[in-house]
Each structure stands twice: as structure tokens, then as C-alpha cells.
C-alpha atoms as a PDB file:
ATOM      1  CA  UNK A   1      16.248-128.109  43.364  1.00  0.00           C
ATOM      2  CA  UNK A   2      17.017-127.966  47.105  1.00  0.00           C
ATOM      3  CA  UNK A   3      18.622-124.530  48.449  1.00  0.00           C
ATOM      4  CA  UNK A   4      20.673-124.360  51.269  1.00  0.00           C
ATOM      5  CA  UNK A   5      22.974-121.381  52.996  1.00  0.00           C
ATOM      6  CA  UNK A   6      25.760-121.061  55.022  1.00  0.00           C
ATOM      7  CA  UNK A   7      26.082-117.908  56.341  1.00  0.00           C
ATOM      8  CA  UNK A   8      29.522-117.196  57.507  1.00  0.00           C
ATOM      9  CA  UNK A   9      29.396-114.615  60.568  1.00  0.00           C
ATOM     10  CA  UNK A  10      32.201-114.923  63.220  1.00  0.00           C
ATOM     11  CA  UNK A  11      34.230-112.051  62.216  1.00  0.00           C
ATOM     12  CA  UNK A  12      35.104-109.490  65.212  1.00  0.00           C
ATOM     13  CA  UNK A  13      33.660-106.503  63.417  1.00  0.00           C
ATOM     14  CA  UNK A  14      36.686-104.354  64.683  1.00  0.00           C
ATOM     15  CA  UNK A  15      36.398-101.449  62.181  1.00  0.00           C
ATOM     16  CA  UNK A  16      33.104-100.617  64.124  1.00  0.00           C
ATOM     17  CA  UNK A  17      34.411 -99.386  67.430  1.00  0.00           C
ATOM     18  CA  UNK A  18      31.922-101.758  69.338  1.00  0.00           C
ATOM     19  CA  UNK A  19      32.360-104.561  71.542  1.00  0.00           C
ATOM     20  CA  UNK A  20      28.545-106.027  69.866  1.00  0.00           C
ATOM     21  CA  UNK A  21      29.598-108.240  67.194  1.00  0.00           C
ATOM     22  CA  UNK A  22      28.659-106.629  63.735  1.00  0.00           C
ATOM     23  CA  UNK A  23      26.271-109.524  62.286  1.00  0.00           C
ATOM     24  CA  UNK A  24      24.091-108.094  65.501  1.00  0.00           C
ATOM     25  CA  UNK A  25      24.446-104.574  65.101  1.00  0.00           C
ATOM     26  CA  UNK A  26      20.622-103.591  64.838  1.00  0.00           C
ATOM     27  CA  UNK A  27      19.551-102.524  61.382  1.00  0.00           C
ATOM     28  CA  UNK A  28      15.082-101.224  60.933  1.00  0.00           C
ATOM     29  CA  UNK A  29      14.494-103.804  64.279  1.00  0.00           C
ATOM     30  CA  UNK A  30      16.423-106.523  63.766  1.00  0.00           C
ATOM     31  CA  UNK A  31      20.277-107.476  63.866  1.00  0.00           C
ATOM     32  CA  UNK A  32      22.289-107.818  60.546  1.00  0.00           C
ATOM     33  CA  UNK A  33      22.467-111.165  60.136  1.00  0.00           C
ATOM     34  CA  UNK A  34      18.875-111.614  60.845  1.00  0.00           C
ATOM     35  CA  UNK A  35      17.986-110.145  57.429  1.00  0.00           C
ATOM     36  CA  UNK A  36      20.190-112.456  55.755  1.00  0.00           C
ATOM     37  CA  UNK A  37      18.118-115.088  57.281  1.00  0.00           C
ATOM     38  CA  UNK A  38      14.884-113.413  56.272  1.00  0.00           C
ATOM     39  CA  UNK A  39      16.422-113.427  52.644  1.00  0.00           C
ATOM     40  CA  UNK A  40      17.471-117.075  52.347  1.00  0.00           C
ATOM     41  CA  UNK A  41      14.390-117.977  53.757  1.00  0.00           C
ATOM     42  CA  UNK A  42      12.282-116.005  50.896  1.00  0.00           C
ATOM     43  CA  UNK A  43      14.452-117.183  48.588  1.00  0.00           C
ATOM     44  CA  UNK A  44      13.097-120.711  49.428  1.00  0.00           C
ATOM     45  CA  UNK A  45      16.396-122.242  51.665  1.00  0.00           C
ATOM     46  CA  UNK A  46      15.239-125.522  53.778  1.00  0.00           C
ATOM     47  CA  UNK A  47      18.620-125.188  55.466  1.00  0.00           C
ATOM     48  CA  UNK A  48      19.921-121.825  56.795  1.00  0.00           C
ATOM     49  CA  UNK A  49      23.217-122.969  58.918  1.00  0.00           C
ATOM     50  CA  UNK A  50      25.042-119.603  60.530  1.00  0.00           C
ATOM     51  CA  UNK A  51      28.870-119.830  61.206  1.00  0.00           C
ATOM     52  CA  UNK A  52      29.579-117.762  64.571  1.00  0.00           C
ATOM     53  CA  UNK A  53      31.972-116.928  66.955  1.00  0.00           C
ATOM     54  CA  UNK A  54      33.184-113.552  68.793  1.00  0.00           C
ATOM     55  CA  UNK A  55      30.654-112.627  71.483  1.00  0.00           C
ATOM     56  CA  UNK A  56      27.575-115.089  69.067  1.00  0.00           C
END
């Protein structure tokens, strides 16, 4: 079976009094969303697709 993931990341991120967006807010090295990434791709995605907007 074929795995694919959207990640959906263009939220503003308001509630943490920052003007960096929250999916790259750093987190052990690397931004949020990154680890997301890292997951889908060790869960065996071919296609990791990331939804952005404010400040991406």
C-alpha cells in the first residue's frame, strides 16, 4: 500500500506570543513541523506535501 501525508501547517500560531510561525518554533534542533516530516518519512510516506502560509 502506498502512504502519503498532507501536513496542514499555515495556522498563525497566535497563542504563542511570537511573530515565528509555530510549525517552526525550534523543538531538540529542528522546527516543529520538521519532526512531522521525520515521522511520515519513517513511517514509509513516498509523498510528504506541507500546507503553509503565515510567514512559511
Amino acid at each position: 500500500m502506498k502512504l502519503g501525508v498532507v501536513i496542514l501547517a499555515a495556522g498563525k500560531g497566535t497563542r504563542m506570543k511570537s511573530a515565528l510561525p509555530k510549525v517552526l518554533h525550534p523543538l531538540a534542533g529542528r522546527p516543529l513541523v520538521g519532526h512531522v516530516i521525520a515521522v511520515s518519512r519513517a513511517l514509509g510516506a513516498e509523498r510528504v506535501a506541507v500546507v503553509y502560509g503565515h510567514g512559511g
